[in-house]
PDB file of N, CA and C in Angstrom:
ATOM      1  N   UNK A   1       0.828  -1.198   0.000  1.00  0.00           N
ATOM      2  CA  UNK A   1       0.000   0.000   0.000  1.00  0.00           C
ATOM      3  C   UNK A   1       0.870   1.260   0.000  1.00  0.00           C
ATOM      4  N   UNK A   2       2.027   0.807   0.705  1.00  0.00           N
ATOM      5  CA  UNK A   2       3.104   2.322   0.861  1.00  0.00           C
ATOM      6  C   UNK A   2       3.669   2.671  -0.129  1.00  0.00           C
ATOM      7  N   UNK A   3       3.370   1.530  -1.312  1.00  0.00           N
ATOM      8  CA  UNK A   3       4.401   1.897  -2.994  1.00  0.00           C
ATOM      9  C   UNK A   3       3.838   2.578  -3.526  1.00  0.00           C
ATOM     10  N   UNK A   4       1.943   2.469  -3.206  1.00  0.00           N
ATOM     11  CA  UNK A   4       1.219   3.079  -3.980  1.00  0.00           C
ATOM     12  C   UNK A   4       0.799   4.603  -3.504  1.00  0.00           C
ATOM     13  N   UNK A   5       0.665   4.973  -2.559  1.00  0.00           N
ATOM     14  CA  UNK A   5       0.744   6.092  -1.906  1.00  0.00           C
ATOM     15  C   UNK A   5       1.863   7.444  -2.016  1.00  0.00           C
ATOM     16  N   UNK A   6       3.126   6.859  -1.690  1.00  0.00           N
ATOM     17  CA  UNK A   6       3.728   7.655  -1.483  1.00  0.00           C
ATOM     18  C   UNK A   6       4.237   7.973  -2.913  1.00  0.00           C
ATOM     19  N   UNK A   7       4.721   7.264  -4.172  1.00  0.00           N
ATOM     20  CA  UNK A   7       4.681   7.728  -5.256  1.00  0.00           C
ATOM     21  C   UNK A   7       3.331   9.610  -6.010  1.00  0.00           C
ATOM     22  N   UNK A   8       1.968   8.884  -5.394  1.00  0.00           N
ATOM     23  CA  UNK A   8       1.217   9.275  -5.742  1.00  0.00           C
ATOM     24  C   UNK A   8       0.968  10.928  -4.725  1.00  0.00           C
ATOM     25  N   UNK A   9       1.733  11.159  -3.856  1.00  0.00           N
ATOM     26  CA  UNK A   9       1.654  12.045  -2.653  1.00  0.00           C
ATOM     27  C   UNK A   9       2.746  13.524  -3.281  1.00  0.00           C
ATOM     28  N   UNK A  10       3.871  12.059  -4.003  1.00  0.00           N
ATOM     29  CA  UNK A  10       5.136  13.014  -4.085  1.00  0.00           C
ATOM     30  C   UNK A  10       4.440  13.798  -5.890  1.00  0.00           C
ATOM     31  N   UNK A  11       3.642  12.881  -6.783  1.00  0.00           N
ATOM     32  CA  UNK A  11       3.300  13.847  -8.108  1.00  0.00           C
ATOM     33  C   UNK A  11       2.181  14.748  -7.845  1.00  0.00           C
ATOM     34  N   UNK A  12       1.269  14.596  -6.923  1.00  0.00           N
ATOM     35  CA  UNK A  12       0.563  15.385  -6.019  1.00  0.00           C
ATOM     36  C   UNK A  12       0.940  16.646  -5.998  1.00  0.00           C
ATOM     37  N   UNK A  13       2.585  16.843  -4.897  1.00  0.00           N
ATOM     38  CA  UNK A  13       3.248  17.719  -4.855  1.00  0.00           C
ATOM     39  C   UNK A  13       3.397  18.383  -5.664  1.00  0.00           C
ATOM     40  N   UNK A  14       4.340  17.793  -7.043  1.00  0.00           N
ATOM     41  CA  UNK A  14       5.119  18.374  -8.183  1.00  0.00           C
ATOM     42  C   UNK A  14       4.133  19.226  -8.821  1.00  0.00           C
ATOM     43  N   UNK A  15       2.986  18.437  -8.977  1.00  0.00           N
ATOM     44  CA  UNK A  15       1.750  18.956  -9.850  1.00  0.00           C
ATOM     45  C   UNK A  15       1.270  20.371  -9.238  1.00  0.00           C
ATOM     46  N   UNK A  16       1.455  20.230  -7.507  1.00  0.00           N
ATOM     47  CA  UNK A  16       0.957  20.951  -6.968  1.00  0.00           C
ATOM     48  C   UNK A  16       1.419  22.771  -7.033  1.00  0.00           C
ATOM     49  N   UNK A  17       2.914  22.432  -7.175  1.00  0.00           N
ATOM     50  CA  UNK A  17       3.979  23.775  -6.983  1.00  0.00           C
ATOM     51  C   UNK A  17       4.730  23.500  -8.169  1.00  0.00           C
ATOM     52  N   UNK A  18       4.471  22.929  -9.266  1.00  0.00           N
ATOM     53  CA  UNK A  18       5.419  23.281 -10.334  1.00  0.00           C
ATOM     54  C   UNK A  18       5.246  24.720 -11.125  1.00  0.00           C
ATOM     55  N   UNK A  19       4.706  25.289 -10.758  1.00  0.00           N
ATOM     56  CA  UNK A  19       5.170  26.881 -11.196  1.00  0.00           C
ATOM     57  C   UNK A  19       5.891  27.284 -10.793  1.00  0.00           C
ATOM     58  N   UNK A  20       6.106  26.887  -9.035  1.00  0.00           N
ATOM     59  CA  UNK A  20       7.248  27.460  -8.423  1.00  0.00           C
ATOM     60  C   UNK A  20       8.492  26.477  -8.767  1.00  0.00           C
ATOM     61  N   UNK A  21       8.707  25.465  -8.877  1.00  0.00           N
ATOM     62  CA  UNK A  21      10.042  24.711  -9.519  1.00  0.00           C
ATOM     63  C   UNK A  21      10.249  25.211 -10.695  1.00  0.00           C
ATOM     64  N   UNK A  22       9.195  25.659 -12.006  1.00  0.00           N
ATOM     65  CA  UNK A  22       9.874  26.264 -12.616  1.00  0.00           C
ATOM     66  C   UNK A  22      10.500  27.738 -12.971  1.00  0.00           C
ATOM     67  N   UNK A  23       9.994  28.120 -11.915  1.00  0.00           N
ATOM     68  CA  UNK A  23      10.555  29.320 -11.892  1.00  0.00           C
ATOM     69  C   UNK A  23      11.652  29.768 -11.001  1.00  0.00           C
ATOM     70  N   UNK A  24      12.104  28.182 -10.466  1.00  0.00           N
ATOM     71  CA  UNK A  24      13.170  28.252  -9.929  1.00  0.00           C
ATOM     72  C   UNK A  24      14.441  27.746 -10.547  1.00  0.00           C
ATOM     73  N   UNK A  25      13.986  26.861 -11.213  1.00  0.00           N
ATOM     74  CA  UNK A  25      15.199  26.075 -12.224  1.00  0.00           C
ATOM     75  C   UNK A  25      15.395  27.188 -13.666  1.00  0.00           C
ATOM     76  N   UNK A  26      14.362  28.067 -13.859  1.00  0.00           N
ATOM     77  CA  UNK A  26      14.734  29.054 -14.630  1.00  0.00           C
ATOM     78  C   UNK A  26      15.337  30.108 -14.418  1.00  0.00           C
ATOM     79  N   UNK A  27      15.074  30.496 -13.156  1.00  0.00           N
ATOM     80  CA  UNK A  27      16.057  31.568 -12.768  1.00  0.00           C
ATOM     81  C   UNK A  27      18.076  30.942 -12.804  1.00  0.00           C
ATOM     82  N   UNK A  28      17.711  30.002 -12.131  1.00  0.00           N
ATOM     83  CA  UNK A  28      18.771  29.129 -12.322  1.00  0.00           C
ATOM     84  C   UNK A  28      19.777  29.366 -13.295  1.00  0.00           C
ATOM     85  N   UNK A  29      19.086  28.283 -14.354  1.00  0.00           N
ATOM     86  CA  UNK A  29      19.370  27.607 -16.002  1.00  0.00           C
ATOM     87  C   UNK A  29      18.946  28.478 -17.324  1.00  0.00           C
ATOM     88  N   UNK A  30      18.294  29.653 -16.635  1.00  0.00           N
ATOM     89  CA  UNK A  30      17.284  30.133 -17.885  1.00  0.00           C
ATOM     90  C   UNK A  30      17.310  29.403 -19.161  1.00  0.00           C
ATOM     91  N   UNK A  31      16.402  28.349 -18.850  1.00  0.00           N
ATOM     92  CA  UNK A  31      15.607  27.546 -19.397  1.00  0.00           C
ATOM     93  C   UNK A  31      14.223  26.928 -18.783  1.00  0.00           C
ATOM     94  N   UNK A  32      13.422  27.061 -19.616  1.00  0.00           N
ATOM     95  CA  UNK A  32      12.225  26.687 -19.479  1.00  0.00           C
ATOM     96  C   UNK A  32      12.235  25.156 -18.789  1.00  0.00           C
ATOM     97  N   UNK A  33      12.154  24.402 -17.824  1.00  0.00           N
ATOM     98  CA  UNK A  33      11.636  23.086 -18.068  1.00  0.00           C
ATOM     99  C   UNK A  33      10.539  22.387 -18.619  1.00  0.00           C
ATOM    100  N   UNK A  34       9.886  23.239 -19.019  1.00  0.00           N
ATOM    101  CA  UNK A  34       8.695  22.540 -19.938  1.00  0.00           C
ATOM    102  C   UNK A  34       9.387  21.831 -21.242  1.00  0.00           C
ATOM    103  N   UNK A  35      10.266  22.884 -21.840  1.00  0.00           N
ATOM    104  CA  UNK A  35      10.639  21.951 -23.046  1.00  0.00           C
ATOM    105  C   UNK A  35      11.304  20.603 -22.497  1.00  0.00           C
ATOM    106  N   UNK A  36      12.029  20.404 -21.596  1.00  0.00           N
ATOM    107  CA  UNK A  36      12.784  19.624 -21.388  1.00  0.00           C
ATOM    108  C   UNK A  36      11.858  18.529 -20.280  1.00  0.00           C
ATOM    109  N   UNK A  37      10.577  18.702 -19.986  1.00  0.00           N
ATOM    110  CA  UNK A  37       9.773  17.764 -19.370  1.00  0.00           C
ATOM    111  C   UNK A  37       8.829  16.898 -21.230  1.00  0.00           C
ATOM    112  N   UNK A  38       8.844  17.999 -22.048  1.00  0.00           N
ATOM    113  CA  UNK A  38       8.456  17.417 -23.280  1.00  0.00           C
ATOM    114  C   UNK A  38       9.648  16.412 -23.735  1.00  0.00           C
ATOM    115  N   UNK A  39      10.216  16.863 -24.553  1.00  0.00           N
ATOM    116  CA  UNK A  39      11.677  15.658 -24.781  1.00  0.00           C
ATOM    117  C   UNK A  39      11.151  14.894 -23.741  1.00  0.00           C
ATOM    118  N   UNK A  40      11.471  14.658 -22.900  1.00  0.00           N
ATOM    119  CA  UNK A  40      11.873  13.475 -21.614  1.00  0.00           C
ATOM    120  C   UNK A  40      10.271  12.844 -22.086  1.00  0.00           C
ATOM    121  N   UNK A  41       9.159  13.120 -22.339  1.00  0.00           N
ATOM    122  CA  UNK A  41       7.905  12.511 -22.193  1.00  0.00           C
ATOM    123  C   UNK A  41       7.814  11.996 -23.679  1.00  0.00           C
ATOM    124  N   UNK A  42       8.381  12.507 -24.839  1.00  0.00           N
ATOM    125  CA  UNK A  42       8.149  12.037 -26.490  1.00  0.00           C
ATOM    126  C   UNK A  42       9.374  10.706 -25.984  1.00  0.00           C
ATOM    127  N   UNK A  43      10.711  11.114 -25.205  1.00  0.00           N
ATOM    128  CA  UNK A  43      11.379   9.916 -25.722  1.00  0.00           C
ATOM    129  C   UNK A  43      10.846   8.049 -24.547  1.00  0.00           C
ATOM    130  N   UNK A  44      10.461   8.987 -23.542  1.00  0.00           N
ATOM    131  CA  UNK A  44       9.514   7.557 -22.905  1.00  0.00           C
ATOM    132  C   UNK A  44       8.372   6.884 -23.646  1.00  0.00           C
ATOM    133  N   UNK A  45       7.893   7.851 -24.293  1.00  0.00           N
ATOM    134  CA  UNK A  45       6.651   7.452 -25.459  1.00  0.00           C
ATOM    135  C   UNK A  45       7.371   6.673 -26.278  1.00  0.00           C
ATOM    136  N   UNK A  46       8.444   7.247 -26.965  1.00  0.00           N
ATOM    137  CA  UNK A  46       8.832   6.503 -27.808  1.00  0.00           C
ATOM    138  C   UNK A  46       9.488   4.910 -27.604  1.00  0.00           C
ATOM    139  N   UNK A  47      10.228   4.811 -26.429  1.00  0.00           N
ATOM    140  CA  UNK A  47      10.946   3.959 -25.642  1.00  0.00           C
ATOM    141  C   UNK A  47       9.692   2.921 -25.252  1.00  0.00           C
ATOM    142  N   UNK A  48       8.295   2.850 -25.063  1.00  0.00           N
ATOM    143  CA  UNK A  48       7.710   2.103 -24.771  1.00  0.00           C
ATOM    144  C   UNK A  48       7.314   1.910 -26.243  1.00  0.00           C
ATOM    145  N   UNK A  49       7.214   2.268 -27.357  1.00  0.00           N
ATOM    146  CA  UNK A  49       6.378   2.480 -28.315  1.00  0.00           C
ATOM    147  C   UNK A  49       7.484   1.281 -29.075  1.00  0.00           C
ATOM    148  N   UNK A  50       8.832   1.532 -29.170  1.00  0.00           N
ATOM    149  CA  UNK A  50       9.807   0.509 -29.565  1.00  0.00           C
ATOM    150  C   UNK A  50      10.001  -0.871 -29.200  1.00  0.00           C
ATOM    151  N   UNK A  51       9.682  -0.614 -27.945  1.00  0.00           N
ATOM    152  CA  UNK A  51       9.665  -1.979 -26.956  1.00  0.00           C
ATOM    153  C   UNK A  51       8.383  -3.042 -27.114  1.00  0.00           C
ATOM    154  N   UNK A  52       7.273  -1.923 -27.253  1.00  0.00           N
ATOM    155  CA  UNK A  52       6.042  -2.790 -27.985  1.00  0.00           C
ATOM    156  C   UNK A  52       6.266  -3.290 -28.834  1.00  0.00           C
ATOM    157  N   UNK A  53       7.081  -3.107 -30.230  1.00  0.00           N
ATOM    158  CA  UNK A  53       7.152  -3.124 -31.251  1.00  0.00           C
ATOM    159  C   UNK A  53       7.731  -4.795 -31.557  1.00  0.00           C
ATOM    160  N   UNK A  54       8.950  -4.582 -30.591  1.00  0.00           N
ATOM    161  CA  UNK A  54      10.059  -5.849 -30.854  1.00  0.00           C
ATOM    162  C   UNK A  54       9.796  -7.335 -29.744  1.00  0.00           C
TER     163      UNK A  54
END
């Protein structure tokens, strides 16, 4: 029950204050993390999409 919870507590969070993470990693990096949460989400898409495949 604790695998399923606490995963789900911590995207909760992220979801919750990611305006403020990104406007902290931009002040940072000035870079957006949105682009770089896209990439990361096309190449898992793709990575399951390959794996289906073979």
């Amino acid at each position: 029950m604790i695998k399923f919870v606490i995963p789900a507590i911590i995207i909760f969070l992220i979801v919750l204050f990611w305006e403020k993470i990104n406007d902290k990693i931009y002040q940072k990096f000035k870079i957006r993390i949105n682009y770089i949460g896209i990439l990361i989400l096309i190449f898992i898409i793709g990575t399951i999409l390959l794996l289906l495949y073979f």
